[in-house]
PDB file of N, CA and C in Angstrom:
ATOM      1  N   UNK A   1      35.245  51.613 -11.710  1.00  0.00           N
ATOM      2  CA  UNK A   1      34.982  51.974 -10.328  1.00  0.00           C
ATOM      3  C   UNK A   1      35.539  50.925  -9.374  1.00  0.00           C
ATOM      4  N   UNK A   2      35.917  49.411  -9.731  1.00  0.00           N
ATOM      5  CA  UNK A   2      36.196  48.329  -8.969  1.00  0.00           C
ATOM      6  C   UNK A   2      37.197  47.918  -9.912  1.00  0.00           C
ATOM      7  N   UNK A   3      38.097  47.512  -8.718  1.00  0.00           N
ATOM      8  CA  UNK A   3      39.687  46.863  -9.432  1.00  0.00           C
ATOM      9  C   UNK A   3      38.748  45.059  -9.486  1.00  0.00           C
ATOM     10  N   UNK A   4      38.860  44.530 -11.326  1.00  0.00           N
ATOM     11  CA  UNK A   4      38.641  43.548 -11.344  1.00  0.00           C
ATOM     12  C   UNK A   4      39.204  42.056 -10.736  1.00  0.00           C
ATOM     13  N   UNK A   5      40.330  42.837 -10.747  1.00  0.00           N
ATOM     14  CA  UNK A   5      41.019  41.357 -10.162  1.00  0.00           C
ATOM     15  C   UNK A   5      41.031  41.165  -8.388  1.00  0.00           C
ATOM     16  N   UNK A   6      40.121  42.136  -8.222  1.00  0.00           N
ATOM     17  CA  UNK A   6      39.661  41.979  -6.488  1.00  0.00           C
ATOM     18  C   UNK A   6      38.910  40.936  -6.779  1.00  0.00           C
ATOM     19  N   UNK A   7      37.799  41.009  -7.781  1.00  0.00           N
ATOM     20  CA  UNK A   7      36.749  40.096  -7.778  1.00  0.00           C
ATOM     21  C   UNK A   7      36.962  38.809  -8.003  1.00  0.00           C
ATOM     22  N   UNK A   8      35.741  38.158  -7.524  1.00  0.00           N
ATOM     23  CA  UNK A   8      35.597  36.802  -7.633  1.00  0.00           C
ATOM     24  C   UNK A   8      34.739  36.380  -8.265  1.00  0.00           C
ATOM     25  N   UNK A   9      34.113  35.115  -9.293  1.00  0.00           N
ATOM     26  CA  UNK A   9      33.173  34.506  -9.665  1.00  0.00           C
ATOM     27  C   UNK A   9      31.791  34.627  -9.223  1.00  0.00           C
ATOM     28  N   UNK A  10      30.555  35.512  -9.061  1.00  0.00           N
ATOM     29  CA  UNK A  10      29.442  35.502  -8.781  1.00  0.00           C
ATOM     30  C   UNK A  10      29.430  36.978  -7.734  1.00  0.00           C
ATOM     31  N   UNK A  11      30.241  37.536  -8.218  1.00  0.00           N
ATOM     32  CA  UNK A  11      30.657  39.044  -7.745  1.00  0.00           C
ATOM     33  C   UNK A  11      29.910  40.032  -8.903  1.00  0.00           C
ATOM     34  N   UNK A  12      30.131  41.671  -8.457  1.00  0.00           N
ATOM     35  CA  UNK A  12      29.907  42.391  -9.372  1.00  0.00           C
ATOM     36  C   UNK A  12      30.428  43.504  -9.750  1.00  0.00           C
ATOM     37  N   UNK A  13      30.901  43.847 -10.558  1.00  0.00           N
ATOM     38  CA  UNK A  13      31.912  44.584 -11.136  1.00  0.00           C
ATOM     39  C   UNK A  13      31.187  46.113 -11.758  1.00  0.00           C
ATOM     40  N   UNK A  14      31.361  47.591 -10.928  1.00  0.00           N
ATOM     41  CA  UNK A  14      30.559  48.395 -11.211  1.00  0.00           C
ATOM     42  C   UNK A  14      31.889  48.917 -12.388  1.00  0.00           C
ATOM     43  N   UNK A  15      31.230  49.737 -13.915  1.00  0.00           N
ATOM     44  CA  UNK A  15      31.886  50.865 -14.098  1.00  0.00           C
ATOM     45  C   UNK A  15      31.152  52.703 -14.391  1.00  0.00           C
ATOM     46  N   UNK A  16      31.472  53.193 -14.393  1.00  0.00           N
ATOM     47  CA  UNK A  16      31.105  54.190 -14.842  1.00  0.00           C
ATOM     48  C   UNK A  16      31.293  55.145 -16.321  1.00  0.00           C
ATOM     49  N   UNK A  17      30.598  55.045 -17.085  1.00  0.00           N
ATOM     50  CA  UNK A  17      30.864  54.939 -18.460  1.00  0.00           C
ATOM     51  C   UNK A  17      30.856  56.780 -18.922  1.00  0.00           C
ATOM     52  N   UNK A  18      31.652  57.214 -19.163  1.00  0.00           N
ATOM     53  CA  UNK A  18      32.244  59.121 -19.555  1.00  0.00           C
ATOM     54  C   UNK A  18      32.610  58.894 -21.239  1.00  0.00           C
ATOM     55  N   UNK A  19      31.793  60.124 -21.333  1.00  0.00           N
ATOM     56  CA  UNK A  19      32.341  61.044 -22.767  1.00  0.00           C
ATOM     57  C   UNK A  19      33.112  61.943 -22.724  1.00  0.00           C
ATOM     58  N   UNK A  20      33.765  62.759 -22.640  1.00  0.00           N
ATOM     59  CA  UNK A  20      34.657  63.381 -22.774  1.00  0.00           C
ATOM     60  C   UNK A  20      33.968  64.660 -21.628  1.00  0.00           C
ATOM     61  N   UNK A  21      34.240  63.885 -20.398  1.00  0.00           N
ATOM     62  CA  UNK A  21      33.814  63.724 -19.132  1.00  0.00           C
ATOM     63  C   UNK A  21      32.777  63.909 -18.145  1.00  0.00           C
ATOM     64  N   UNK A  22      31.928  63.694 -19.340  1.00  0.00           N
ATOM     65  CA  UNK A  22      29.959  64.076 -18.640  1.00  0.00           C
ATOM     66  C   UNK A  22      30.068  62.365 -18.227  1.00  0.00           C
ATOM     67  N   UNK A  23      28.863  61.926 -18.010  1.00  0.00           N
ATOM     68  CA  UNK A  23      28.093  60.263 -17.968  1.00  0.00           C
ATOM     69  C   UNK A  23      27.283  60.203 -19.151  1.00  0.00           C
ATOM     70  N   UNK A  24      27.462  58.893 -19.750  1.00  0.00           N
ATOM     71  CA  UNK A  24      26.786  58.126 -20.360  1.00  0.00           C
ATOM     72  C   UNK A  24      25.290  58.000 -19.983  1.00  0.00           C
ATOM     73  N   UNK A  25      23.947  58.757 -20.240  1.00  0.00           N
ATOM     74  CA  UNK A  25      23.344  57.789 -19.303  1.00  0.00           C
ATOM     75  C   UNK A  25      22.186  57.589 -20.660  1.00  0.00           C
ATOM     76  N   UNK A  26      21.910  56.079 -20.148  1.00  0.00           N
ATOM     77  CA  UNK A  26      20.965  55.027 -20.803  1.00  0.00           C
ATOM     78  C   UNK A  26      21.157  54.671 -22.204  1.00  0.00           C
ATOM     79  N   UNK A  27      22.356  54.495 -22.169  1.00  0.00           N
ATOM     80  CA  UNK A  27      23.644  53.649 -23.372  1.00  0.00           C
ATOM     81  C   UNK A  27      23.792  52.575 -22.911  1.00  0.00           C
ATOM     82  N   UNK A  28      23.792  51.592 -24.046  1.00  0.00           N
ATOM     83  CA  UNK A  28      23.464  49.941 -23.933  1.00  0.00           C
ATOM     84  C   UNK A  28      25.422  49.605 -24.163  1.00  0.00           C
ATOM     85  N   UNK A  29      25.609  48.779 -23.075  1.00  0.00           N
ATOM     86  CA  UNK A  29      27.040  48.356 -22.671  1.00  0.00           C
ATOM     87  C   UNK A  29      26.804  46.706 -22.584  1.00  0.00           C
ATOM     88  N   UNK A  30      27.720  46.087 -23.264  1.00  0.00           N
ATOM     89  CA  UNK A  30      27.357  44.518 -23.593  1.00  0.00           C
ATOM     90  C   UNK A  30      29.194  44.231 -22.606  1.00  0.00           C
ATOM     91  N   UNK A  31      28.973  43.051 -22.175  1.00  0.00           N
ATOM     92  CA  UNK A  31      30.466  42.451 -21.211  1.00  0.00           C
ATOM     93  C   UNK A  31      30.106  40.943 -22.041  1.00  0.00           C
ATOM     94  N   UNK A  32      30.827  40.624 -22.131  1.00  0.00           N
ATOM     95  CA  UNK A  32      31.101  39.180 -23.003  1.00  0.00           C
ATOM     96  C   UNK A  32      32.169  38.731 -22.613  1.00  0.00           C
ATOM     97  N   UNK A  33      31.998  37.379 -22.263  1.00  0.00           N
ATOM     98  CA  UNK A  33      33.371  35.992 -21.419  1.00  0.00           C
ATOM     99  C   UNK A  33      32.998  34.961 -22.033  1.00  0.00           C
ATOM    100  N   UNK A  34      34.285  34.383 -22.169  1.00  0.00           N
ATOM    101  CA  UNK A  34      34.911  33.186 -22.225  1.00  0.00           C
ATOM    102  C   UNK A  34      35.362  32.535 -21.685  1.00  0.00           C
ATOM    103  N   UNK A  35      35.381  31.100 -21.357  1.00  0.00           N
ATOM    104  CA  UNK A  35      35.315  30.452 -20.418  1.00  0.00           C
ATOM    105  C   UNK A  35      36.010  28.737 -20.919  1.00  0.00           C
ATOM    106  N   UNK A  36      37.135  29.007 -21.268  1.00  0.00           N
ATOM    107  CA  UNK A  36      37.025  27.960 -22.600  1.00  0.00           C
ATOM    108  C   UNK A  36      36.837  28.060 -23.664  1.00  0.00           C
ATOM    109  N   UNK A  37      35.869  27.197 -23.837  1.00  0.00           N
ATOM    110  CA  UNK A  37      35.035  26.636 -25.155  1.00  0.00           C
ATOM    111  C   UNK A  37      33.702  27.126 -24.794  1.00  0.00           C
ATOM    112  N   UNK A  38      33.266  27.614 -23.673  1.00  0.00           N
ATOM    113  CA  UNK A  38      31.704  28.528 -23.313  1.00  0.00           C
ATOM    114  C   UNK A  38      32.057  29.946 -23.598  1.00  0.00           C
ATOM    115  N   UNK A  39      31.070  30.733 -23.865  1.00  0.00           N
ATOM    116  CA  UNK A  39      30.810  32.388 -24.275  1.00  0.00           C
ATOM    117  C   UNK A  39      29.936  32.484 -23.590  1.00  0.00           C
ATOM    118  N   UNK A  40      29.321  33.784 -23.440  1.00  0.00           N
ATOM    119  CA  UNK A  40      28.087  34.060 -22.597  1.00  0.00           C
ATOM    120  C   UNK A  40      28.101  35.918 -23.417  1.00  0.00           C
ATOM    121  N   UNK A  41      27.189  36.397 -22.601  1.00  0.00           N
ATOM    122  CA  UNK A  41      27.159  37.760 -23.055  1.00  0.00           C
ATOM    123  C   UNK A  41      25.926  38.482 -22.468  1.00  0.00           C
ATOM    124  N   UNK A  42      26.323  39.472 -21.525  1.00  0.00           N
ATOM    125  CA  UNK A  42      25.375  40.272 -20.736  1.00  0.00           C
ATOM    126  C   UNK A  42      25.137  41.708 -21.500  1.00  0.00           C
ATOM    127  N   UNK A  43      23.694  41.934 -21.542  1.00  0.00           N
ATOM    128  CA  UNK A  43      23.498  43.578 -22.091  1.00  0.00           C
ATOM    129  C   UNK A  43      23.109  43.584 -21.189  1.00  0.00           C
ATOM    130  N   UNK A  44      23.114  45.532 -21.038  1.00  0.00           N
ATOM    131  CA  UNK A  44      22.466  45.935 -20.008  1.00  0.00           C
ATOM    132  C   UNK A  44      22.782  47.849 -20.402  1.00  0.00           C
ATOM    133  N   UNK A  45      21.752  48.401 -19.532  1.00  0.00           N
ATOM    134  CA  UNK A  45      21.999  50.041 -19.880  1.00  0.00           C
ATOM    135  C   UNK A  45      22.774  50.909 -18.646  1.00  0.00           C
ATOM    136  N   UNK A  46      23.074  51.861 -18.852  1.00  0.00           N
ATOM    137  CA  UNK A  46      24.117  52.605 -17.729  1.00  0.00           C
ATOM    138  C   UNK A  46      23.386  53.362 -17.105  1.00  0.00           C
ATOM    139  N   UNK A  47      23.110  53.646 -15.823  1.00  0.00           N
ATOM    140  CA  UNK A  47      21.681  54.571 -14.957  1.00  0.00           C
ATOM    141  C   UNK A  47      21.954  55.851 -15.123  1.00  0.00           C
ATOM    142  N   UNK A  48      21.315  56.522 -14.419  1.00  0.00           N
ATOM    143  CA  UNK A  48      21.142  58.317 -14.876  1.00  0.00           C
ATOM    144  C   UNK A  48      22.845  58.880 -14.114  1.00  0.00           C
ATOM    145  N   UNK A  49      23.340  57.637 -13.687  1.00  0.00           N
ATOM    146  CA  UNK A  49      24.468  58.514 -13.486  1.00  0.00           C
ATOM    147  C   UNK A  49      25.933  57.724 -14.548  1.00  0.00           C
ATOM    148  N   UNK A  50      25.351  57.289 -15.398  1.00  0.00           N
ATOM    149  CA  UNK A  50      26.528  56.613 -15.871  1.00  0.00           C
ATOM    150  C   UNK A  50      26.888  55.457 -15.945  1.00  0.00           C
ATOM    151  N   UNK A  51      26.504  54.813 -15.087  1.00  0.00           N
ATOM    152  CA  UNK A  51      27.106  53.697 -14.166  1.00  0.00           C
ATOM    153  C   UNK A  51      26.161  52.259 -14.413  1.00  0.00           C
ATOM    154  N   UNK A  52      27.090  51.304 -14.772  1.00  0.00           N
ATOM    155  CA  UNK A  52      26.852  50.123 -15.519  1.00  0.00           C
ATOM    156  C   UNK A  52      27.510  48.717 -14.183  1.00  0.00           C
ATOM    157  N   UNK A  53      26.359  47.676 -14.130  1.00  0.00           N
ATOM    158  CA  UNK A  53      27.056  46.664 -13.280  1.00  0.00           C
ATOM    159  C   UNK A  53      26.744  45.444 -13.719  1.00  0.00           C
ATOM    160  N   UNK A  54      28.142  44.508 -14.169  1.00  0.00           N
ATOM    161  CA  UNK A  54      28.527  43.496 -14.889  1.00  0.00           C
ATOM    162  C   UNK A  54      28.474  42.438 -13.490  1.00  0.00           C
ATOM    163  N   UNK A  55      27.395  41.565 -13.815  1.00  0.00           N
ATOM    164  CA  UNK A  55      27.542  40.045 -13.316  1.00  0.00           C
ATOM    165  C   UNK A  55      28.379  39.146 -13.192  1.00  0.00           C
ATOM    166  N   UNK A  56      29.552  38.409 -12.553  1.00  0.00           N
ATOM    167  CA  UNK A  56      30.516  38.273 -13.015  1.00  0.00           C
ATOM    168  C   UNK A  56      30.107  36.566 -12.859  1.00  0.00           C
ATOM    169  N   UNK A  57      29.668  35.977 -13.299  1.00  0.00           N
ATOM    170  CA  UNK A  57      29.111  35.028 -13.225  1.00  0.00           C
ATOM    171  C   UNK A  57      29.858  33.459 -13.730  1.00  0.00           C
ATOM    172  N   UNK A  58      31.069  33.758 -14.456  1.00  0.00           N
ATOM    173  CA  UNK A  58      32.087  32.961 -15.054  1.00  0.00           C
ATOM    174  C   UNK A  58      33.013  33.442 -14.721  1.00  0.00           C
ATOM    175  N   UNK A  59      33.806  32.735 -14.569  1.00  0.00           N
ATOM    176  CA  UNK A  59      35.411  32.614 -14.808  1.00  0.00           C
ATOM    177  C   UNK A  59      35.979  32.614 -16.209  1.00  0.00           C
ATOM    178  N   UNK A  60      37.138  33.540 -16.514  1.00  0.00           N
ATOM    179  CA  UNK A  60      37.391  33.381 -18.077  1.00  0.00           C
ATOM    180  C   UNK A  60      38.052  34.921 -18.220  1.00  0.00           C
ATOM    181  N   UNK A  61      37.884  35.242 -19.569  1.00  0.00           N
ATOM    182  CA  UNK A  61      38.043  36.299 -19.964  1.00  0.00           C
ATOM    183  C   UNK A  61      37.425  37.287 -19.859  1.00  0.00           C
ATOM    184  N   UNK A  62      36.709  37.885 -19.848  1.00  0.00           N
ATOM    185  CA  UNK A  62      35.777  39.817 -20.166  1.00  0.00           C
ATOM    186  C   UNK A  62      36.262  40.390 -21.322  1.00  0.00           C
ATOM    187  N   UNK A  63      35.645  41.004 -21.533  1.00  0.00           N
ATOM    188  CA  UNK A  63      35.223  42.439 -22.356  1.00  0.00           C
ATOM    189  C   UNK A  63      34.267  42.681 -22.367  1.00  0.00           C
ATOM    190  N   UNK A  64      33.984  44.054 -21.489  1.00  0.00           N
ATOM    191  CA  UNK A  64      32.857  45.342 -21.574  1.00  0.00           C
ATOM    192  C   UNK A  64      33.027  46.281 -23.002  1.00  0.00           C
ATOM    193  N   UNK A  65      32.356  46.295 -23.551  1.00  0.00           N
ATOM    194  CA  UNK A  65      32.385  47.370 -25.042  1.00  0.00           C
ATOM    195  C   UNK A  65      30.993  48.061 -24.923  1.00  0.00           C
ATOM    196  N   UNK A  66      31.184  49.270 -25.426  1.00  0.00           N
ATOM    197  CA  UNK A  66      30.158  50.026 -26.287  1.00  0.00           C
ATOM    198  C   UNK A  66      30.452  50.935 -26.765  1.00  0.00           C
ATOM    199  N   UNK A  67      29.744  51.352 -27.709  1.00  0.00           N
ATOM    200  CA  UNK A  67      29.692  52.102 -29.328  1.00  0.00           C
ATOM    201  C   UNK A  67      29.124  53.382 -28.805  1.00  0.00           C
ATOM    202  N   UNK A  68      29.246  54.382 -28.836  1.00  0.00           N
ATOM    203  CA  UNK A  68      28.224  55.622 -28.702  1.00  0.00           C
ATOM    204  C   UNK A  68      28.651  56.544 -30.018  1.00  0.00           C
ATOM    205  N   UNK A  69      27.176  56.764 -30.678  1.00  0.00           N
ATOM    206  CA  UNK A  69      27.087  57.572 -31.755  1.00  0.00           C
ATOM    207  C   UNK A  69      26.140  59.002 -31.514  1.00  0.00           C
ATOM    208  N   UNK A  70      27.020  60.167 -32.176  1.00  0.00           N
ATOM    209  CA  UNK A  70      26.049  60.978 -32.326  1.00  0.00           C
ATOM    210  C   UNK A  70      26.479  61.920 -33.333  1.00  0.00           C
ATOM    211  N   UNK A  71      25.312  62.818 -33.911  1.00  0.00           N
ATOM    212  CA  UNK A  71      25.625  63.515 -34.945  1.00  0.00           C
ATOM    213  C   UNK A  71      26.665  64.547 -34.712  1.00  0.00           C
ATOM    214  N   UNK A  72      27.126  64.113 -36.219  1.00  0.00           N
ATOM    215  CA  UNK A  72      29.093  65.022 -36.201  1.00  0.00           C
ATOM    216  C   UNK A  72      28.451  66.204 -36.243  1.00  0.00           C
ATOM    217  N   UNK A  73      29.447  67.047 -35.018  1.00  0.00           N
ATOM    218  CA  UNK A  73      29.718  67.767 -35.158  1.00  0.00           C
ATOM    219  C   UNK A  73      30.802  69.131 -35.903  1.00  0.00           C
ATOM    220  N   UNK A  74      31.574  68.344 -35.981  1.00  0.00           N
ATOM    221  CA  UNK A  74      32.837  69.654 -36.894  1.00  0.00           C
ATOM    222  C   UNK A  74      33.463  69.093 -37.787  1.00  0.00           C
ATOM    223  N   UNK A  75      33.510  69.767 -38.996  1.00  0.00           N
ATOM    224  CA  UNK A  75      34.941  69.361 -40.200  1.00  0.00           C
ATOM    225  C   UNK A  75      34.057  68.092 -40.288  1.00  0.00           C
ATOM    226  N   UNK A  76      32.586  67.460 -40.612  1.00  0.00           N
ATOM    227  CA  UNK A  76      32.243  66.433 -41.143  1.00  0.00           C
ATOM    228  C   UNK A  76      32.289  66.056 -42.723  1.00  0.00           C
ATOM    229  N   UNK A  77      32.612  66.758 -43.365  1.00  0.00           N
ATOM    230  CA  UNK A  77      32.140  66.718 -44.888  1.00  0.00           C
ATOM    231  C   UNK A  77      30.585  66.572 -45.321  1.00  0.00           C
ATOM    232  N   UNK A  78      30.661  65.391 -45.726  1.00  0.00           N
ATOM    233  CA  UNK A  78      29.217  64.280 -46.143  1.00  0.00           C
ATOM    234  C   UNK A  78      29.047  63.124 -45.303  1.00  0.00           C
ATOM    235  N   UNK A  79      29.840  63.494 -44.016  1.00  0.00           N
ATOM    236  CA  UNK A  79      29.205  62.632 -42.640  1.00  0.00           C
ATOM    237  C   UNK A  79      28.203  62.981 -42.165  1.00  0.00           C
ATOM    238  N   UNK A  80      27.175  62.043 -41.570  1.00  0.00           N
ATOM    239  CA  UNK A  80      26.217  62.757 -40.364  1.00  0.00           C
ATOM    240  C   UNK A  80      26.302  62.331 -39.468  1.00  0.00           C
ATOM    241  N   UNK A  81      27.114  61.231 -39.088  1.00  0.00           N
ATOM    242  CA  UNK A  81      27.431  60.510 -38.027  1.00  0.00           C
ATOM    243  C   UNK A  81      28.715  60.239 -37.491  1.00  0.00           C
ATOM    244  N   UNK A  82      28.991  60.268 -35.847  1.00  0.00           N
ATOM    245  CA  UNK A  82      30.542  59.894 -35.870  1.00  0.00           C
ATOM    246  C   UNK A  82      30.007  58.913 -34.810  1.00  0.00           C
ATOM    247  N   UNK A  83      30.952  58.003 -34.634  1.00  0.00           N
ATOM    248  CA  UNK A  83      30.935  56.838 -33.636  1.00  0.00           C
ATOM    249  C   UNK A  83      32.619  56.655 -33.044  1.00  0.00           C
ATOM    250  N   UNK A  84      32.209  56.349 -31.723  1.00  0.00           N
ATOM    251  CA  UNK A  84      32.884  56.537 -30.299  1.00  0.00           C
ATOM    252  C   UNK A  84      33.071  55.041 -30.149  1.00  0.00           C
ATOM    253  N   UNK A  85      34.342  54.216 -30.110  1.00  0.00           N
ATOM    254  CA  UNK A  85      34.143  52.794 -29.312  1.00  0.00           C
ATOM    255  C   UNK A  85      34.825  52.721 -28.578  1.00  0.00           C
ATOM    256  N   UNK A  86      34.574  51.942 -27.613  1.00  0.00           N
ATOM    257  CA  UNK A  86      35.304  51.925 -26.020  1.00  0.00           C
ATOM    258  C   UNK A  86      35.325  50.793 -25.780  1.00  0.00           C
ATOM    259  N   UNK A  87      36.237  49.882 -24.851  1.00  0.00           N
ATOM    260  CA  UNK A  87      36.518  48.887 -24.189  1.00  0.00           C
ATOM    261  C   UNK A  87      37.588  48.434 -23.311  1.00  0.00           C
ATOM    262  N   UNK A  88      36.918  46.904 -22.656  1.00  0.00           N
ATOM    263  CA  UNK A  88      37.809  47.076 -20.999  1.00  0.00           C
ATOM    264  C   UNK A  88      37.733  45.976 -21.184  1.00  0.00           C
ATOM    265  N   UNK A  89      39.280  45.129 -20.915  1.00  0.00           N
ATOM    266  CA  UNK A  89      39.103  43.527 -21.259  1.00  0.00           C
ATOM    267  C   UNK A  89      39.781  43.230 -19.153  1.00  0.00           C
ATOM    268  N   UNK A  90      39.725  42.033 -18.921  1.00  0.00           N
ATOM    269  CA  UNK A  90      40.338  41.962 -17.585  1.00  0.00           C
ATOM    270  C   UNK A  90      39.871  40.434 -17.711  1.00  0.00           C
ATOM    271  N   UNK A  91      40.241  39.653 -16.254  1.00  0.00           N
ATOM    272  CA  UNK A  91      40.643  37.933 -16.596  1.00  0.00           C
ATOM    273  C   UNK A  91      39.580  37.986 -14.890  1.00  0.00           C
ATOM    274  N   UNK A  92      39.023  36.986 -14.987  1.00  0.00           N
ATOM    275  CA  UNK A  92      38.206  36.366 -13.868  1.00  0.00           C
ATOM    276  C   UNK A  92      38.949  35.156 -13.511  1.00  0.00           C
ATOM    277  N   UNK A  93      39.823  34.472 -12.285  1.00  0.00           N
ATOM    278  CA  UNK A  93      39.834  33.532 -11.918  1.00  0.00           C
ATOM    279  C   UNK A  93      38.839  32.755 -11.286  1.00  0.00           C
TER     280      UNK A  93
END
């Protein structure tokens, strides 16, 4: 929803998290930076509309990821599960 490299250090970075184009809602989305030789790592859940907002609290690297699983639907065999992973890397000056 926000071009990252607008942002600045102690800013906040909204996204809006889609399945194959509904919203995500109340799916756990983790953003993890580097900063050097420091890491950090924010969880947090996406609201009833999707929509997830990352602290930008370091300077460094990013990545927002999350996993969404749900039971397979088609051509599974002896699956009961399929899993979805997603991610968004971008640079904080």
């Amino acid at each position: 929803m926000d071009n990252p490299y607008e942002k600045k250090v102690g800013g906040k970075l909204r996204f809006k998290i889609l399945f194959t184009g509904e919203s995500l809602v109340d799916k756990t989305v983790f953003a993890d930076n580097r900063n050097g030789e420091k890491f950090s790592k924010q969880k947090m859940k996406t609201d009833n509309n999707g929509i997830v907002e990352v602290k930008l609290n370091n300077r460094g690297t990013w990545l927002v990821r999350l996993v969404f699983m749900r039971r397979c639907m088609d051509q599974c065999g002896d699956t009961d599960w399929e899993s979805f992973w997603g991610s968004y890397s971008f640079g904080v000056k």
